[in-house]
N, C-alpha and C. Protein backbone atom coordinates (compact mmCIF):
# COMPACT_ATOMS: atom_id res chain seq x y z
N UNK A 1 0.85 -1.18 0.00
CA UNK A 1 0.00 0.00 0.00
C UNK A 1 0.90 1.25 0.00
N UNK A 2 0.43 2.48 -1.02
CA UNK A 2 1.61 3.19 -1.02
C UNK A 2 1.71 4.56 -0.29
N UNK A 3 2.48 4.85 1.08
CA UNK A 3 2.04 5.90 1.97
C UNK A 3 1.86 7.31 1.42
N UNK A 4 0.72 7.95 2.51
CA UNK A 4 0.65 9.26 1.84
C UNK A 4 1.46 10.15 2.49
N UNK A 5 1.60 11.38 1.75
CA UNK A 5 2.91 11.78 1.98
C UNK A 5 2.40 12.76 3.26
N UNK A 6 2.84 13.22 4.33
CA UNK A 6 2.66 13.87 5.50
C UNK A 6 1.47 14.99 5.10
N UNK A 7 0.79 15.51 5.74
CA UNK A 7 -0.09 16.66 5.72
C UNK A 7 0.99 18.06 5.78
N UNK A 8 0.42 19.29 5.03
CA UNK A 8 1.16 20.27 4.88
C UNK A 8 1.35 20.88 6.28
N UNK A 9 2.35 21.10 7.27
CA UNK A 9 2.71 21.76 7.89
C UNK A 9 2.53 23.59 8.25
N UNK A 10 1.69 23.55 8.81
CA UNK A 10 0.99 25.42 9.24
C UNK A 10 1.84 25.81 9.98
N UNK A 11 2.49 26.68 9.58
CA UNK A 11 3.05 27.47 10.81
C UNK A 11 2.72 28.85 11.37
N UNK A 12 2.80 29.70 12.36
CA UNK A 12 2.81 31.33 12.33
C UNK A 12 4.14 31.44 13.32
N UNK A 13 5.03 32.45 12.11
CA UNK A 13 6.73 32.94 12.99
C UNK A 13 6.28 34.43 12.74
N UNK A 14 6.62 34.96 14.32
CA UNK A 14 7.18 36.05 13.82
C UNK A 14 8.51 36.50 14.19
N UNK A 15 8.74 37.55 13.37
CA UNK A 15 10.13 37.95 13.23
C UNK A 15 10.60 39.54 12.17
N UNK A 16 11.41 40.06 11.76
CA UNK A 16 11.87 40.83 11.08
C UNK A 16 12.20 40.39 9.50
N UNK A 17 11.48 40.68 8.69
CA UNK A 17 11.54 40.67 7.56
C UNK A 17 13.20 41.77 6.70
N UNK A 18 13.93 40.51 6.17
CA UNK A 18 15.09 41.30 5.78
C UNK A 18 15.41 40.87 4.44
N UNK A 19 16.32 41.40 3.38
CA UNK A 19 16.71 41.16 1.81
C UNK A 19 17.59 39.89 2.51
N UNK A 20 17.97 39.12 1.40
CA UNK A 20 19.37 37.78 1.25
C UNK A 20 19.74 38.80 -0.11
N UNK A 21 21.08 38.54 0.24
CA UNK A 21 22.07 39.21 -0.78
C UNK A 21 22.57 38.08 -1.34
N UNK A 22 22.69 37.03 -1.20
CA UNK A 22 23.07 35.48 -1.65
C UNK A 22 22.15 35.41 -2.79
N UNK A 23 22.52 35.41 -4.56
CA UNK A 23 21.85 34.93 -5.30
C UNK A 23 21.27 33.72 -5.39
N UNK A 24 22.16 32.37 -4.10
CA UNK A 24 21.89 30.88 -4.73
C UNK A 24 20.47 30.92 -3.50
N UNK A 25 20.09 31.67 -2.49
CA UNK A 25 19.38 31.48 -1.37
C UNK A 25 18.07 30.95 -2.67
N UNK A 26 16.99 30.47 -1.89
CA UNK A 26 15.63 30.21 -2.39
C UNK A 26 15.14 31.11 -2.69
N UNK A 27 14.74 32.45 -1.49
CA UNK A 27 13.92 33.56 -1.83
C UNK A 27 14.94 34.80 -1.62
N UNK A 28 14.14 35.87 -1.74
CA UNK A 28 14.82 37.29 -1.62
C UNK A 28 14.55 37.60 -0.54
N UNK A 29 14.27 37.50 0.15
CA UNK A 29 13.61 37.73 2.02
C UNK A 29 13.93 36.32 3.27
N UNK A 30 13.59 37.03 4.04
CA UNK A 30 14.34 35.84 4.66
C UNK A 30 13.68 36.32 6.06
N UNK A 31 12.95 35.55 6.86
CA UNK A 31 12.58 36.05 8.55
C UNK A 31 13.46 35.71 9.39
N UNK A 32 13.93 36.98 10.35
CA UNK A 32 14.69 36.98 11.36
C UNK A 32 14.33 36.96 12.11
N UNK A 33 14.98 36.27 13.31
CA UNK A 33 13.90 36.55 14.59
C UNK A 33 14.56 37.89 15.37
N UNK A 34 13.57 37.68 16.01
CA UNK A 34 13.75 39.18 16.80
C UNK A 34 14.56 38.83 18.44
N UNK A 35 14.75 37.68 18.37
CA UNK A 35 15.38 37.50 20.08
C UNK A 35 16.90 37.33 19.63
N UNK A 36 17.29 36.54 18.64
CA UNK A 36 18.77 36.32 18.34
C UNK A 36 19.36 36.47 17.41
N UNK A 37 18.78 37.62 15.98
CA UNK A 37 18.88 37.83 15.14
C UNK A 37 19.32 37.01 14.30
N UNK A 38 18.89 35.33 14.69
CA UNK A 38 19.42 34.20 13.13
C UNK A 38 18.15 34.56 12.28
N UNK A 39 18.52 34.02 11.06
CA UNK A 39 17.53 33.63 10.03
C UNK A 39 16.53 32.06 10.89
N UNK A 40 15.19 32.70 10.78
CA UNK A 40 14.13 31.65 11.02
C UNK A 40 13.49 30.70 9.88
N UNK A 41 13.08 31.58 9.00
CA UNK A 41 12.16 31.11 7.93
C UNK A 41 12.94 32.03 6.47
N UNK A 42 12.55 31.79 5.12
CA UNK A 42 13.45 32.38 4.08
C UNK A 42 11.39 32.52 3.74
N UNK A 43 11.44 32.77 2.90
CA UNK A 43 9.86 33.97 2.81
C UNK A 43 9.58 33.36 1.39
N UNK A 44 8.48 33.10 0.73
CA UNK A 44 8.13 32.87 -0.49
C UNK A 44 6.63 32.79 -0.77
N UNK A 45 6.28 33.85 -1.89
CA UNK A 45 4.55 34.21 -1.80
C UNK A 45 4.69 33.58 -3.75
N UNK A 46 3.19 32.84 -3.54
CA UNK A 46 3.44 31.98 -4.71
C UNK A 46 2.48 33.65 -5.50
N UNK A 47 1.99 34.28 -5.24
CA UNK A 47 1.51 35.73 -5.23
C UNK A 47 2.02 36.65 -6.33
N UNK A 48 1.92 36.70 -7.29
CA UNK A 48 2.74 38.37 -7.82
C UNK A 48 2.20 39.57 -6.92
N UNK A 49 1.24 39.30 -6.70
CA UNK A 49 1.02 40.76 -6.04
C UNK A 49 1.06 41.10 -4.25
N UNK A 50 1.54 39.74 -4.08
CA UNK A 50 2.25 40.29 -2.57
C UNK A 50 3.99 40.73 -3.28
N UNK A 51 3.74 42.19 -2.79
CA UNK A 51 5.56 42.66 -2.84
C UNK A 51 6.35 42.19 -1.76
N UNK A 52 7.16 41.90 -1.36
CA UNK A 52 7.72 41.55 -0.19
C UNK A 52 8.93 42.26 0.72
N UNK A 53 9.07 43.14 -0.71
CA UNK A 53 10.02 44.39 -0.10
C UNK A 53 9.06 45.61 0.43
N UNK A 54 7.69 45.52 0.28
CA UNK A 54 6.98 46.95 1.48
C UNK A 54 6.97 45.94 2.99
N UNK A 55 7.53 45.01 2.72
CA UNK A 55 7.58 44.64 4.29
C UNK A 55 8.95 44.44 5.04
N UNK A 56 10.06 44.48 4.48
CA UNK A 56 11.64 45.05 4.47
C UNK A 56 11.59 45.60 5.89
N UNK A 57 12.07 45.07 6.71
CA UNK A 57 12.84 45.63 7.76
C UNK A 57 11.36 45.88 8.55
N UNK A 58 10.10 45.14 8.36
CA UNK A 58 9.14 45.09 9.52
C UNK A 58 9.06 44.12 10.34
N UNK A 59 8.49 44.61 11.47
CA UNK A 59 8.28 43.02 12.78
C UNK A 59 6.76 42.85 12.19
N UNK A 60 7.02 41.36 11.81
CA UNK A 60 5.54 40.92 11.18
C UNK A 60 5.33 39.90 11.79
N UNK A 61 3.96 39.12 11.69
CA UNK A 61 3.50 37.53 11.85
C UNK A 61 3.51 37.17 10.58
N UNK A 62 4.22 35.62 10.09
CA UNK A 62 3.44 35.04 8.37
C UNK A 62 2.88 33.63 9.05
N UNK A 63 2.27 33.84 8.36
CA UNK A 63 1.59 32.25 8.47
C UNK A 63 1.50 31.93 7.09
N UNK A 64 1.88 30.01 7.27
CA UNK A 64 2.09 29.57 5.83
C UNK A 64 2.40 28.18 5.61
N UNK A 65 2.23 27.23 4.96
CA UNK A 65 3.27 25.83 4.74
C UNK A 65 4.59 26.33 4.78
N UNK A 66 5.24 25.58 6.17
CA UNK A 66 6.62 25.72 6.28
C UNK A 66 7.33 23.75 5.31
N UNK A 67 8.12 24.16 4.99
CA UNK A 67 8.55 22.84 4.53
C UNK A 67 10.55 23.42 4.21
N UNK A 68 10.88 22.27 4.06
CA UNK A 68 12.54 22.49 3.38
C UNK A 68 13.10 22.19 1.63
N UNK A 69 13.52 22.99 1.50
CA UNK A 69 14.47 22.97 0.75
C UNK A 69 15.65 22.09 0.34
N UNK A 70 15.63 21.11 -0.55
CA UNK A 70 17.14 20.31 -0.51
C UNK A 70 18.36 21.01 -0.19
N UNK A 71 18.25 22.12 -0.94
CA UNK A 71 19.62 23.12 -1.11
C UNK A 71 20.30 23.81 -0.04
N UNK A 72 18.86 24.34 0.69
CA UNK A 72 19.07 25.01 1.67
C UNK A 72 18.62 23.84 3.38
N UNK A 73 19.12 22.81 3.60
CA UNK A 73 18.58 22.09 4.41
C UNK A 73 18.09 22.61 6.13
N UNK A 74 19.18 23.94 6.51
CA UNK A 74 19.10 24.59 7.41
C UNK A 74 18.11 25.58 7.83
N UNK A 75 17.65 25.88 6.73
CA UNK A 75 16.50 26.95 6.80
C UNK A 75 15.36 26.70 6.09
N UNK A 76 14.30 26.70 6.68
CA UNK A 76 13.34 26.61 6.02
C UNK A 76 12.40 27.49 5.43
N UNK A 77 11.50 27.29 4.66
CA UNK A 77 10.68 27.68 3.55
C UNK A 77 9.45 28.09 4.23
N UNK A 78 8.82 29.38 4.30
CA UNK A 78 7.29 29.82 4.71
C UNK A 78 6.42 29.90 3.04
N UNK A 79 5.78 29.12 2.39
CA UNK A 79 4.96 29.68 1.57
C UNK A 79 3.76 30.69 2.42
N UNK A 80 3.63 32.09 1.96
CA UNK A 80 3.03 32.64 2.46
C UNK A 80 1.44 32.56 2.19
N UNK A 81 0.79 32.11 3.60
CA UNK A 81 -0.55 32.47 3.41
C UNK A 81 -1.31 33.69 3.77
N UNK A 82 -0.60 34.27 4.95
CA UNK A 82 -1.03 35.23 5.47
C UNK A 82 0.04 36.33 5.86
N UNK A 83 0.10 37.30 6.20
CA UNK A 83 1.48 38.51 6.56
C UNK A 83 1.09 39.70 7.02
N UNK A 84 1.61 40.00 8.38
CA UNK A 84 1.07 40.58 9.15
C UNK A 84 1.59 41.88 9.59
N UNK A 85 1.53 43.11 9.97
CA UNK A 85 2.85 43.84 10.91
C UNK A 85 2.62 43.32 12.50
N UNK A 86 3.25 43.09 13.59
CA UNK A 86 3.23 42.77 15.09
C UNK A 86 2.06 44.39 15.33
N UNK A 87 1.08 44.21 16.24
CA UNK A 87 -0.03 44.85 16.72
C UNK A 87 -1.14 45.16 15.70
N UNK A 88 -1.16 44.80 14.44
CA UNK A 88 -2.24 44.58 14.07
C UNK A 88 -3.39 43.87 14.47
C-alpha cells in the first residue's frame, strides 16, 4: 500500500523581515527573529502581487506551509498564506 505523503505543515513565525544578498538562497527575504537575530524562515509568496520588499525591515507575523528545501537544508521555507505587521 503506497504511503501518503505527510499533511502540509501550518506554521505562524514572527520575526523581522530582511533582503538575502546570496543569489543561490531560495527567496529574496528571509525572517529573522527578533530575540537572536538568526535567520528563522526564508519567505516565499506563490503571489505576484504580494511585494515583499513593502515589508523590508518590519516586525511581522506570516503564516504559511513551512517545509525544506534540498539546497538550503538549514533553513526553512514559509509559503506565504497570510502577513502581518506585530499589533495589528
Amino acid at each position: 500500500m503506497p504511503q501518503e505523503p505527510p499533511p502540509p505543515r501550518i506554521v505562524q513565525r514572527e520575526g523581522i523581515v530582511r533582503g538575502m544578498t546570496s543569489i543561490q538562497a531560495p527567496s529574496r527575504y528571509v525572517l529573522r527573529s527578533v530575540e537572536n537575530g538568526r535567520d528563522v524562515d526564508y519567505l516565499y509568496s506563490p503571489s505576484k502581487e504580494l511585494d515583499l520588499s513593502r515589508w523590508k525591515g518590519l516586525r511581522v507575523i506570516v503564516t504559511g506551509e513551512e517545509g525544506l528545501d534540498d539546497r538550503w537544508g538549514n533553513t526553512p521555507i514559509i509559503t506565504i498564506q497570510k502577513i502581518q505587521t506585530v499589533g495589528d
